[in-house]
Protein backbone atom coordinates (compact mmCIF):
# COMPACT_ATOMS: atom_id res chain seq x y z
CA UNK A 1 23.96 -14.20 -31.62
CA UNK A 2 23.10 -11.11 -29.48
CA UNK A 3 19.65 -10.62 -28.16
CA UNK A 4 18.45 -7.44 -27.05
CA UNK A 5 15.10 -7.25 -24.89
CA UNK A 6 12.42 -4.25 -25.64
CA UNK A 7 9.69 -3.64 -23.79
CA UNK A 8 7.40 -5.23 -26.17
CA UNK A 9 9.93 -6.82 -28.99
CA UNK A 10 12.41 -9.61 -28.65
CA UNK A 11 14.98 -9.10 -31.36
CA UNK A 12 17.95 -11.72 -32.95
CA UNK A 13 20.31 -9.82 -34.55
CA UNK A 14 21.45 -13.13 -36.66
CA UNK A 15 23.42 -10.37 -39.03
CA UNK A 16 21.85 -10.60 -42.44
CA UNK A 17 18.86 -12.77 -40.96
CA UNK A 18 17.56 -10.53 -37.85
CA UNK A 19 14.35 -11.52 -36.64
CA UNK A 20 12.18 -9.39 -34.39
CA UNK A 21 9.23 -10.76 -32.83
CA UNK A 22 6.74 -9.88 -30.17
CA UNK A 23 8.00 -10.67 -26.70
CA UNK A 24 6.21 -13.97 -25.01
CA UNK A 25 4.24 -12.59 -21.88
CA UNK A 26 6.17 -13.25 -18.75
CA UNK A 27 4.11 -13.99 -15.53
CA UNK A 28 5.95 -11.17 -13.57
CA UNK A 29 3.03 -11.01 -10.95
CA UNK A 30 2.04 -12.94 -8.45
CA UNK A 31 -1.48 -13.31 -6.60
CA UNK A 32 -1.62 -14.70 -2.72
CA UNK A 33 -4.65 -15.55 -0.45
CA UNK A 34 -3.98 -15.85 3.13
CA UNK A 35 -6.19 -17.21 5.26
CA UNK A 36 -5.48 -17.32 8.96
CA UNK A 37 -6.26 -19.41 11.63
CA UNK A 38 -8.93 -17.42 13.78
CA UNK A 39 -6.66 -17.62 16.83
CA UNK A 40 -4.54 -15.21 15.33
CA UNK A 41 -5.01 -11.87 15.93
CA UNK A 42 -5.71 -8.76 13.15
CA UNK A 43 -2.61 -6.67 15.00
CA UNK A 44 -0.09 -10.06 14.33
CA UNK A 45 -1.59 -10.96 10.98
CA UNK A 46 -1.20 -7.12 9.86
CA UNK A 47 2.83 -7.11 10.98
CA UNK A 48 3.43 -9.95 9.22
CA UNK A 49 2.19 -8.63 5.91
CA UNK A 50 4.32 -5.58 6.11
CA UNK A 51 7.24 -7.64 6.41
CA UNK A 52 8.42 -6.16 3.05
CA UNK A 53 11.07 -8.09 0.81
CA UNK A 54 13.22 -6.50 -1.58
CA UNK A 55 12.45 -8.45 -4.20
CA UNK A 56 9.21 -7.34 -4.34
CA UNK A 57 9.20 -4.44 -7.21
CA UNK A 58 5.83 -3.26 -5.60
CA UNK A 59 3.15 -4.78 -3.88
CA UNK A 60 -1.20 -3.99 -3.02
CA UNK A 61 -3.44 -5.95 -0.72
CA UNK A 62 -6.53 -5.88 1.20
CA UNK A 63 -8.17 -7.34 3.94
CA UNK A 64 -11.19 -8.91 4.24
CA UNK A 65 -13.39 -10.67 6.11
CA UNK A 66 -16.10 -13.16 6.13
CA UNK A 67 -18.35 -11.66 8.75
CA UNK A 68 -21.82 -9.98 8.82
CA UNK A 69 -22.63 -6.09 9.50
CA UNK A 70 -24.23 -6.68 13.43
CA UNK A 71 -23.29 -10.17 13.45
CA UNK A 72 -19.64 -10.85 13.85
CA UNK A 73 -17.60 -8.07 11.87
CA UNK A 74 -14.43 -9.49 11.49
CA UNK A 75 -14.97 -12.70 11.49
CA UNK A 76 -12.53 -14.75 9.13
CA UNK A 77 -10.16 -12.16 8.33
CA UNK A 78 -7.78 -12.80 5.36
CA UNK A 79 -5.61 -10.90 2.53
CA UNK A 80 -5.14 -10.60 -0.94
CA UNK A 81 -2.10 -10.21 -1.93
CA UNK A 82 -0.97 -8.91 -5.77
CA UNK A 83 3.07 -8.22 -5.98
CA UNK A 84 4.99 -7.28 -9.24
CA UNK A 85 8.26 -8.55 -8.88
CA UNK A 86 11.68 -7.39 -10.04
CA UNK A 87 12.99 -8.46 -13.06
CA UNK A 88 15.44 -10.72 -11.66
CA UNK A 89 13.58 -12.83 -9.29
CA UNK A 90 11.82 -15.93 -10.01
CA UNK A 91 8.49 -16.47 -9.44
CA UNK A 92 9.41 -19.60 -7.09
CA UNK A 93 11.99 -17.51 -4.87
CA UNK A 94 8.66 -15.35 -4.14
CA UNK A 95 6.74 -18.83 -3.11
CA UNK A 96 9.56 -20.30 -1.00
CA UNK A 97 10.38 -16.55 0.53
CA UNK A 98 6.12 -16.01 1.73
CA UNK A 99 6.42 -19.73 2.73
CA UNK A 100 8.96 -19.28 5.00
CA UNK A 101 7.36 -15.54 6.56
CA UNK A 102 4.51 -17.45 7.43
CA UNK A 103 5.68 -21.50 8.10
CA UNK A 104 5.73 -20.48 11.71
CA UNK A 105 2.09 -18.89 11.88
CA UNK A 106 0.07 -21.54 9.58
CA UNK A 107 0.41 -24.77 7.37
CA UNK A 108 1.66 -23.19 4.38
CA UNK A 109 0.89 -26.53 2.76
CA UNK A 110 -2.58 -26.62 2.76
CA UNK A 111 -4.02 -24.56 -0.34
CA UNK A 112 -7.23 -23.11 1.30
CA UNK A 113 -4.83 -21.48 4.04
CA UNK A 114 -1.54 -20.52 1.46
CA UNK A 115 -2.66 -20.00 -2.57
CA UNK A 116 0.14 -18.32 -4.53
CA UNK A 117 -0.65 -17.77 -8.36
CA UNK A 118 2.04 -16.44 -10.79
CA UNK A 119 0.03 -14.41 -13.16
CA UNK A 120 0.33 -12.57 -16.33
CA UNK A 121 -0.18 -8.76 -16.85
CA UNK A 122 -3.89 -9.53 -18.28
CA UNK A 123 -4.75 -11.56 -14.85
CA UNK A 124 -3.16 -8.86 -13.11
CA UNK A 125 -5.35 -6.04 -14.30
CA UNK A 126 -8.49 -8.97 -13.33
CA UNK A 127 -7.44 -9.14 -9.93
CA UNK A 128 -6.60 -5.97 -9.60
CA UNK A 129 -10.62 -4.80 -10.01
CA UNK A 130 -11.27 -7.85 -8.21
CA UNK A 131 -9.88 -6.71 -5.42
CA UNK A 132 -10.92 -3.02 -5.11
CA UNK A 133 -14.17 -2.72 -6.66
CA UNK A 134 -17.92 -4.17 -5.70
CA UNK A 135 -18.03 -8.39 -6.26
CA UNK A 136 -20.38 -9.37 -9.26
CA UNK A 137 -22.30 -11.50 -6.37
CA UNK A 138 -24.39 -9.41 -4.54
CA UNK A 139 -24.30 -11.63 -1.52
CA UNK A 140 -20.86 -10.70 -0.88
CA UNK A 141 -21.66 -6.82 -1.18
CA UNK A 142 -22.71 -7.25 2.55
CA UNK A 143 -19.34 -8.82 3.71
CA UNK A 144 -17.84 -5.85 1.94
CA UNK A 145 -19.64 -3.28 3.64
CA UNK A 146 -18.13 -5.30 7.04
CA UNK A 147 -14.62 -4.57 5.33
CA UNK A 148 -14.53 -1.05 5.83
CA UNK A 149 -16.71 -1.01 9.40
CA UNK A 150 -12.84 -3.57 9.93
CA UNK A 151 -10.97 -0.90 8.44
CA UNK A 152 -12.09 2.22 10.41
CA UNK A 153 -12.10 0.61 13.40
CA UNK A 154 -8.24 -0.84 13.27
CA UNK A 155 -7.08 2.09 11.15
């Protein structure tokens, strides 16, 4: 039996009997939250992230924070993480590998702190808006307007 893989199509060449049939969804994508402790600073937290891997097909993520315009910009500063990884990586080399990049910074244990979600191209294009447009609750649109006062003033 020889099986070829398509893009979309998984075909069997079974000679006389070959079967082709739409290829199952594979969750090539993986979603991270990273929550910091607020002793560590933006400038460590940032050089951490940008340890690249090169695994990692390609990669997006944004910071934000939990703090108020005039209040305490800043405050609670985290990322979201969305990778596409290469074909020949498993989704658990990708957990172990962030695990260890940040074992030494935070409890990597503790969900709140560490949350790693393989996800599927549909739940990628979710996040993906998620992440760079307005929230649906208004009562974050304030926190977001304290993302990009964080932004401009750490370039």
């Amino acid at each position: 039996m020889c099986v070829k893989l398509y893009t979309k199509y998984l075909c069997q060449e079974l000679g006389i009997r070959t079967t082709v049939s739409t290829r199952p969804e594979t969750k090539a994508y993986i979603f991270a939250t990273v929550n910091p402790p607020p002793s560590m600073e933006l400038t460590q937290f940032l050089t951490t992230i940008d340890n690249s891997k090169p695994w990692i097909g390609s990669y997006m993520y944004v910071i934000e924070q939990r703090g108020l315009p005039d209040i305490n910009i800043g405050y609670g500063f985290h990322t979201r993480i969305l990778l596409h990884l290469n074909r020949h990586v498993k989704p658990s080399i990708f957990t172990r590998e962030i695990k260890n990049t940040w074992c030494t910074k935070l409890d990597t244990e503790i969900y709140q702190i560490l949350n790693i979600k393989n996800v599927d191209y549909t739940e990628n294009k979710k996040i993906h808006g998620y992440m760079l447009n307005w929230k649906d609750d208004e009562n974050k649109h304030q926190k977001q307007y304290g993302d990009d006062v964080l932004c401009k003033d750490n370039s």
